[in-house]
Protein backbone atom coordinates (compact mmCIF):
# COMPACT_ATOMS: atom_id res chain seq x y z
CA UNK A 1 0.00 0.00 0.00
CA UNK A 2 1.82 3.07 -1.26
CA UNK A 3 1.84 6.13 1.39
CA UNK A 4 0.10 9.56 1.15
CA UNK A 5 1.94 12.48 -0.38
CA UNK A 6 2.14 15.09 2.24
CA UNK A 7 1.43 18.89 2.03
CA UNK A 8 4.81 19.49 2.88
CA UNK A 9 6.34 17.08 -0.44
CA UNK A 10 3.80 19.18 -2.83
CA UNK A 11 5.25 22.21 -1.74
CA UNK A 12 9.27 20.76 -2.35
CA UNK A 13 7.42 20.08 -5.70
CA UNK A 14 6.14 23.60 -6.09
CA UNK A 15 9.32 25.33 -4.82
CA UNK A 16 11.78 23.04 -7.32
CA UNK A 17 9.75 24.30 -10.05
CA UNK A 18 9.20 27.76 -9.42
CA UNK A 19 12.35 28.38 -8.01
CA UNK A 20 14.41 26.80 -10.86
CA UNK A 21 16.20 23.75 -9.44
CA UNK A 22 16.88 21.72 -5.71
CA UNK A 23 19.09 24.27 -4.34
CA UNK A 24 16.80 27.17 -5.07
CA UNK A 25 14.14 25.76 -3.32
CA UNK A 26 15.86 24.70 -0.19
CA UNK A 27 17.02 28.34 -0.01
CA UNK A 28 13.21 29.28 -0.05
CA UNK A 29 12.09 26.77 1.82
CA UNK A 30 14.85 27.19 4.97
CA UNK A 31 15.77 24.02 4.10
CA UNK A 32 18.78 21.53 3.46
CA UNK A 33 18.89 20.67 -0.01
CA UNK A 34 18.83 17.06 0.45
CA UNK A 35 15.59 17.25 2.75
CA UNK A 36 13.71 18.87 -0.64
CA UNK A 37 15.87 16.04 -2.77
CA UNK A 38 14.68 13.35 -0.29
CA UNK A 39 11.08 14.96 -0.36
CA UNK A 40 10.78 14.55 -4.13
CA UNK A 41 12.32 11.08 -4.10
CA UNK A 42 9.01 10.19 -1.34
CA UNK A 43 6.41 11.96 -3.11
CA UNK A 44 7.35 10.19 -6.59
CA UNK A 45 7.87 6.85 -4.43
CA UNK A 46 4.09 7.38 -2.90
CA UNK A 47 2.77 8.25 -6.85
CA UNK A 48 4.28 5.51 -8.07
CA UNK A 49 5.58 7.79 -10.85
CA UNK A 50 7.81 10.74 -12.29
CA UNK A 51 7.14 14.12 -11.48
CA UNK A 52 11.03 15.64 -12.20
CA UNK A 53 13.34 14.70 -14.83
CA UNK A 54 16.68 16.15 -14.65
CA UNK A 55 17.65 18.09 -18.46
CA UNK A 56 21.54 18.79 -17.94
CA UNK A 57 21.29 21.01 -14.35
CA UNK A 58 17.56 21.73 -14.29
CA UNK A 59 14.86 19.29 -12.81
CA UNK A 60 11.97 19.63 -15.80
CA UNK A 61 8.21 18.61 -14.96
CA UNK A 62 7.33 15.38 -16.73
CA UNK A 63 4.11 15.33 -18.29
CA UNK A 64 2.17 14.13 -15.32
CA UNK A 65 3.86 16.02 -13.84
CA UNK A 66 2.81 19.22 -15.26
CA UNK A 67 -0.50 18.32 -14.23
CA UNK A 68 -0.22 17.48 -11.21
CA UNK A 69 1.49 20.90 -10.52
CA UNK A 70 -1.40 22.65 -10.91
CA UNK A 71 -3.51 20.65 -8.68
CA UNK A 72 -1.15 20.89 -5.97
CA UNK A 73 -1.10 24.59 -5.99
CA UNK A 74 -4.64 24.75 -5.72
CA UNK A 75 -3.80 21.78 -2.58
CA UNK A 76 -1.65 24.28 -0.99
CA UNK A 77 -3.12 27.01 -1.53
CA UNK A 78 -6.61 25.59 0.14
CA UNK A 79 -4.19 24.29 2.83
CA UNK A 80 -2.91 28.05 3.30
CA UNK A 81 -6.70 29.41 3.47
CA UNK A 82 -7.65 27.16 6.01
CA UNK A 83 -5.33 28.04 8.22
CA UNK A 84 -5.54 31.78 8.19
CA UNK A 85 -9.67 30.75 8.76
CA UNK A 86 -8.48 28.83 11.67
CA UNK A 87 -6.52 31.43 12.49
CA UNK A 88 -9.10 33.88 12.54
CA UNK A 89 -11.82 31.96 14.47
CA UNK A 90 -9.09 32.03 16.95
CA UNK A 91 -9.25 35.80 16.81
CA UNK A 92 -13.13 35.33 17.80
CA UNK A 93 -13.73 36.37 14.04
CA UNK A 94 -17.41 35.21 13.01
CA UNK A 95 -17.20 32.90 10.03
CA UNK A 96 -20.14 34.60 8.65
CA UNK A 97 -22.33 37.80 8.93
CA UNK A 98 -26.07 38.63 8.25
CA UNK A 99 -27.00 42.15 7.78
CA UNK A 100 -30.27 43.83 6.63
CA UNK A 101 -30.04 47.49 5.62
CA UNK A 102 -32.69 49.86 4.90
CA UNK A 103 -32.25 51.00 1.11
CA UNK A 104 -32.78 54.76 2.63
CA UNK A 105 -28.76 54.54 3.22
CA UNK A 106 -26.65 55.06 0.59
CA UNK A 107 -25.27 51.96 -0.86
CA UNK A 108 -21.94 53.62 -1.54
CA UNK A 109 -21.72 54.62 1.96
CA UNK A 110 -22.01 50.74 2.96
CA UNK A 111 -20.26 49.72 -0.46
CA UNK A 112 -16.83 51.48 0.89
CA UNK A 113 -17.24 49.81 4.44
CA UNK A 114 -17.73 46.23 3.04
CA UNK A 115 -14.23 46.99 0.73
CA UNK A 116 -12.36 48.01 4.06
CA UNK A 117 -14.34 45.14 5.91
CA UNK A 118 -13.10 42.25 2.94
CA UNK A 119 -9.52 43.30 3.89
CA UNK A 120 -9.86 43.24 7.49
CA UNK A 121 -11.82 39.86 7.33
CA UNK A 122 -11.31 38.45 4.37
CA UNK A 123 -12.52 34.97 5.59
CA UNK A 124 -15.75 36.11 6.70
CA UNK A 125 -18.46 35.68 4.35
CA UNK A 126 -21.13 38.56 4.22
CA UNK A 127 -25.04 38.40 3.37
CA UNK A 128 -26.46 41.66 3.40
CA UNK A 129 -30.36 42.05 2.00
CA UNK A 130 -31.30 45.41 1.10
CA UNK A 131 -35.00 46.13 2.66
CA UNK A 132 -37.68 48.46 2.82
CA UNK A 133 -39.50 50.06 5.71
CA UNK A 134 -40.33 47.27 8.04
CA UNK A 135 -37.88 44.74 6.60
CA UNK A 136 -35.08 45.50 9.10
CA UNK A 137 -37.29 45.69 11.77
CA UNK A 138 -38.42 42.03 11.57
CA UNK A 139 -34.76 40.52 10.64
CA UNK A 140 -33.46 42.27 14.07
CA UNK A 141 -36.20 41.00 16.04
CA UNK A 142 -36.12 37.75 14.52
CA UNK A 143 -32.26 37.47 15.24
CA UNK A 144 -32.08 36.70 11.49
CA UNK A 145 -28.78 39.29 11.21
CA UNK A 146 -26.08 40.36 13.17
CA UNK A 147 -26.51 43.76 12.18
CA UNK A 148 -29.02 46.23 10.80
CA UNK A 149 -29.56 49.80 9.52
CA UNK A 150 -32.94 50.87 9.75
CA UNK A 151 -35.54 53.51 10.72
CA UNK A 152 -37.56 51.95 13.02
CA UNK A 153 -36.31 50.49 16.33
CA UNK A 154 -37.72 47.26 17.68
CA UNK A 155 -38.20 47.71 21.46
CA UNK A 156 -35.47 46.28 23.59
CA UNK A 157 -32.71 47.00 21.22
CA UNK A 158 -30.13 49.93 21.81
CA UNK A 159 -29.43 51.99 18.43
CA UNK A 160 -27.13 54.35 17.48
CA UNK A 161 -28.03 57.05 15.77
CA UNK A 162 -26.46 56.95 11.50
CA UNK A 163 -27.71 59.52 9.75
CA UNK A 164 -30.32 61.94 9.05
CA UNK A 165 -32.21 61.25 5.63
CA UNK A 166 -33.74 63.79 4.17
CA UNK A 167 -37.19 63.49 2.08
CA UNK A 168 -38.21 66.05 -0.83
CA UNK A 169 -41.53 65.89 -2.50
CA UNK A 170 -41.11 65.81 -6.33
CA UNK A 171 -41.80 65.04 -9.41
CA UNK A 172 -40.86 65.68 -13.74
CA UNK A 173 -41.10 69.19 -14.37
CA UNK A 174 -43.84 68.84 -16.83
CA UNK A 175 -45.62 66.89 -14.27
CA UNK A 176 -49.58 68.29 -14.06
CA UNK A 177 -49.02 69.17 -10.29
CA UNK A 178 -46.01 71.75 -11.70
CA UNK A 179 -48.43 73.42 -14.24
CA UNK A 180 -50.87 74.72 -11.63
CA UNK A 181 -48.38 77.12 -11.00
CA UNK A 182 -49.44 77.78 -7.35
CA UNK A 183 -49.10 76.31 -3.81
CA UNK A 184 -49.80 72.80 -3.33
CA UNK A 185 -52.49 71.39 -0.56
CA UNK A 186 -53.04 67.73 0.27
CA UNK A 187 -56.01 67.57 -1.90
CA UNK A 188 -54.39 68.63 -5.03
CA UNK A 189 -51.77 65.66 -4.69
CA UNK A 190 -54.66 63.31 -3.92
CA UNK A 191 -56.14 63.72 -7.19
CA UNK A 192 -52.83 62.78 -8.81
CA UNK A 193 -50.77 59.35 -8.73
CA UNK A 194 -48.58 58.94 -5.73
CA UNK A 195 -45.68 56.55 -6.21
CA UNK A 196 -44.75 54.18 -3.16
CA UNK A 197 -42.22 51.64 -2.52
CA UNK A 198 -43.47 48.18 -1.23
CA UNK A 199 -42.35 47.47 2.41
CA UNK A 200 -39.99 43.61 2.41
CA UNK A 201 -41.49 42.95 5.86
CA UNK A 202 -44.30 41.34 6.07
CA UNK A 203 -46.54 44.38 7.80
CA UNK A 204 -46.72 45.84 4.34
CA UNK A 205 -46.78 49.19 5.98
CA UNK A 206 -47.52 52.44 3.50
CA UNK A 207 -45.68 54.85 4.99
CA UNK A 208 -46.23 58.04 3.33
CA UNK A 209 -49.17 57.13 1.43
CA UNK A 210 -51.72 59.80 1.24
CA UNK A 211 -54.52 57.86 0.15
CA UNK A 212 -54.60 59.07 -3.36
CA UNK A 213 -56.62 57.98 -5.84
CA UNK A 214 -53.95 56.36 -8.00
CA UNK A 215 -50.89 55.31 -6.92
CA UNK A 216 -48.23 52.73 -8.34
CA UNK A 217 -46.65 50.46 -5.91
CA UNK A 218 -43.05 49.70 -7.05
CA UNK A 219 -40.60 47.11 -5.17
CA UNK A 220 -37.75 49.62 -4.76
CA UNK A 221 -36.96 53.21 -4.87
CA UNK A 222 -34.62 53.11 -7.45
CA UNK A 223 -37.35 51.65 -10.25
CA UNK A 224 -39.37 54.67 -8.08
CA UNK A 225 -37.33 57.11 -9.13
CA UNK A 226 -36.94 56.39 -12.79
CA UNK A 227 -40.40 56.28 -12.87
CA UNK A 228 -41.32 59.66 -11.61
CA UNK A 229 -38.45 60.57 -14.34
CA UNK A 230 -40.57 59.57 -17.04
CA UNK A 231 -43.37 61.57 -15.38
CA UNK A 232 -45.54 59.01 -14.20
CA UNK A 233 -46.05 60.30 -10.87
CA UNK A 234 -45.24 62.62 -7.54
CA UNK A 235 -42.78 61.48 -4.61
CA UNK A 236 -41.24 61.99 -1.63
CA UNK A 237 -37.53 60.82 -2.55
CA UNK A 238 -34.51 60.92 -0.51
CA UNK A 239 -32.54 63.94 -1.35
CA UNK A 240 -28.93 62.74 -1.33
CA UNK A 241 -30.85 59.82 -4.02
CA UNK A 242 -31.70 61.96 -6.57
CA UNK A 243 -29.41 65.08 -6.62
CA UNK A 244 -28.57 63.75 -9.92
CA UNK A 245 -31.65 64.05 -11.51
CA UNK A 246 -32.70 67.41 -9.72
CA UNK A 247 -29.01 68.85 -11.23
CA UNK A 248 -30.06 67.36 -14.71
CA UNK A 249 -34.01 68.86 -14.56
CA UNK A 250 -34.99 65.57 -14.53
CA UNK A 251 -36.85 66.31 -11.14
CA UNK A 252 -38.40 69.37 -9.48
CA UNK A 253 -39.31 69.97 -5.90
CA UNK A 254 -43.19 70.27 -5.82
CA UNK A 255 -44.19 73.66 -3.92
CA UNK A 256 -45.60 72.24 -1.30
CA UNK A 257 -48.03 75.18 0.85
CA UNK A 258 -46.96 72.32 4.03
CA UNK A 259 -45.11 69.13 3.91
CA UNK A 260 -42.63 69.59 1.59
CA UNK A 261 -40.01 68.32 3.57
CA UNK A 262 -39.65 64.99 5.54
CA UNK A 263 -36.90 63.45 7.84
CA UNK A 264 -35.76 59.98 9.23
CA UNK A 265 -33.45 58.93 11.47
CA UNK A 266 -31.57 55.93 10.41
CA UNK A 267 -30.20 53.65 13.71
CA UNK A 268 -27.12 51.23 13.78
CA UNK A 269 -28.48 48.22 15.30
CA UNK A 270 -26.35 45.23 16.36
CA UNK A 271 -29.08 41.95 16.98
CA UNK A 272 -27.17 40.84 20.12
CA UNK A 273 -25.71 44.18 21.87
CA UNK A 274 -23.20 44.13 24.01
CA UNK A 275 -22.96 40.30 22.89
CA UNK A 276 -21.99 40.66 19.30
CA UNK A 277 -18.95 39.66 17.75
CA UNK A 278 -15.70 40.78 16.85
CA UNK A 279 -16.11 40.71 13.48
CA UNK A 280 -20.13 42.38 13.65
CA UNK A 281 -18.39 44.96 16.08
CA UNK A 282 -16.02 45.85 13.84
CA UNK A 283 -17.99 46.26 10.33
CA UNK A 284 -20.63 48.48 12.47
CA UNK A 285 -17.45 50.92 12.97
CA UNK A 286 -16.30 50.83 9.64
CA UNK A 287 -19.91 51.93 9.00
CA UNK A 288 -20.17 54.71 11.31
CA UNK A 289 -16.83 55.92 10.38
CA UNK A 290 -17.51 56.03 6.82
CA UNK A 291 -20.94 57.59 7.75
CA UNK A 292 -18.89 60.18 9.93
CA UNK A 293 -16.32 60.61 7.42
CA UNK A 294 -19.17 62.35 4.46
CA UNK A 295 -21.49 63.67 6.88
CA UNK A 296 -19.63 64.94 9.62
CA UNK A 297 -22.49 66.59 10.55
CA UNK A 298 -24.73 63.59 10.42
């Protein structure tokens, strides 16, 4: 019964090949020469083939061998992974990390914490679901994430305050509501079609809904906001969303005689408090200081 090839006679293999010849790869390896020699000698012993054949002073793959190269590399390499993921549990790193954020923040805002986060952690895996009103709310008090951003906070957890979201009412510019030329009450933007984003949770709540008599129910604010583009409706839309299409004239504040303006808080909410883990602890901070780092003001 031939013997296993260990981790450590792949990477001889490996090192006499990248390295250009035995000596070579005992330098890199902090090794004697004839320890790699008599490593290569086992490993073709436990094959039961060639891997090496000597051409005048260089040791040349043979054509199993050239296969085989590549498949220890991707050996080693897994090998190498594991440990640093061993290595990092040890830490008290979480292997993996649930968060549910409210699609009020700005993704970019989150999108430059996760890039700091995947260096910091890059063996834990993140699964982040983007929600809408009530959709955070139920993840944190079902403990189904580590972490949430969201508006509303379920009692018993402690929140820090994020950021301060800012609502405009709006719509296209040749929008009927913009061509009575005049103050706006409550009734006149009944009578028109209100567009509103579909809470994820399952209280389908409808925030902001006046009760209009039309209204188009989208599943998130981005489809929203193209579609009050093409003039199909009014809104109230995060400003720091659509400062792009307010610079362009793709979107004009409605002139509102009251209510023109809306605001909401939006909380950083770890599942577990004082309980959560290194890793959860640590992408909430990357968060805040990212947050901190735009909006110094909040």
């Amino acid at each position: 019964m031939k013997t296993q090839v260990s981790l450590e006679q792949w990477q001889a293999l490996i090192a006499v090949v990248e390295h250009g010849g035995y000596a070579q790869a005992a330098e890199a390896l902090n090794k004697s020469q004839s320890a790699v020699s008599y490593a290569i000698q086992k490993l073709e012993s436990s094959l039961g083939i060639p891997v090496l054949a000597i051409q005048g002073r260089k040791a040349e793959l043979t054509p199993a061998g050239q296969i085989l190269l590549q498949r220890a590399k991707t050996l080693v390499h897994e090998a190498q992974q594991i440990e640093a993921l061993a290595a990092q549990f040890g830490q008290e790193w979480e292997a993996e990390l649930n968060i549910a954020v409210d699609t009020l923040f700005p993704p970019w805002l989150l999108l430059d914490a996760l890039s700091t986060f995947s260096q910091d952690a890059p063996h834990t895996r993140v699964d982040m679901q983007e929600t809408v009103l009530s959709g955070t709310y139920e993840a944190l008090v079902k403990r189904e994430v580590n972490l949430g951003i969201t508006g509303s906070v379920p009692p018993g957890f402690l929140a820090d305050p994020l950021l301060l979201i800012r609502f405009i009412a709006v719509a296209h510019p040749d929008y009927p509501l913009h061509q009575l030329n005049r103050s706006l009450t409550y009734q006149d933007l009944r009578q028109h079609c209100q567009l509103v984003v579909r809470d994820s949770g399952s209280q389908r709540a409808d925030s902001g809904w006046l009760g209009s008599q039309k209204r188009l129910t989208l599943s998130n604010q981005s489809t929203s906001i193209q579609a009050a583009c093409k003039g199909l409706g009014y809104a109230w839309f995060p400003e720091i969303k659509i400062r792009q299409e307010l610079e362009q004239g793709k979107l004009k504040p409605l002139p509102m005689l009251e209510g023109s303006e809306r605001r909401v808080q939006l909380y950083l909410v770890y599942s577990q408090g004082d309980y959560a883990g290194r890793a959860t602890r640590h992408l909430g901070e990357l968060i805040r200081s990212t947050v901190a780092q735009h909006f110094p003001e909040g």
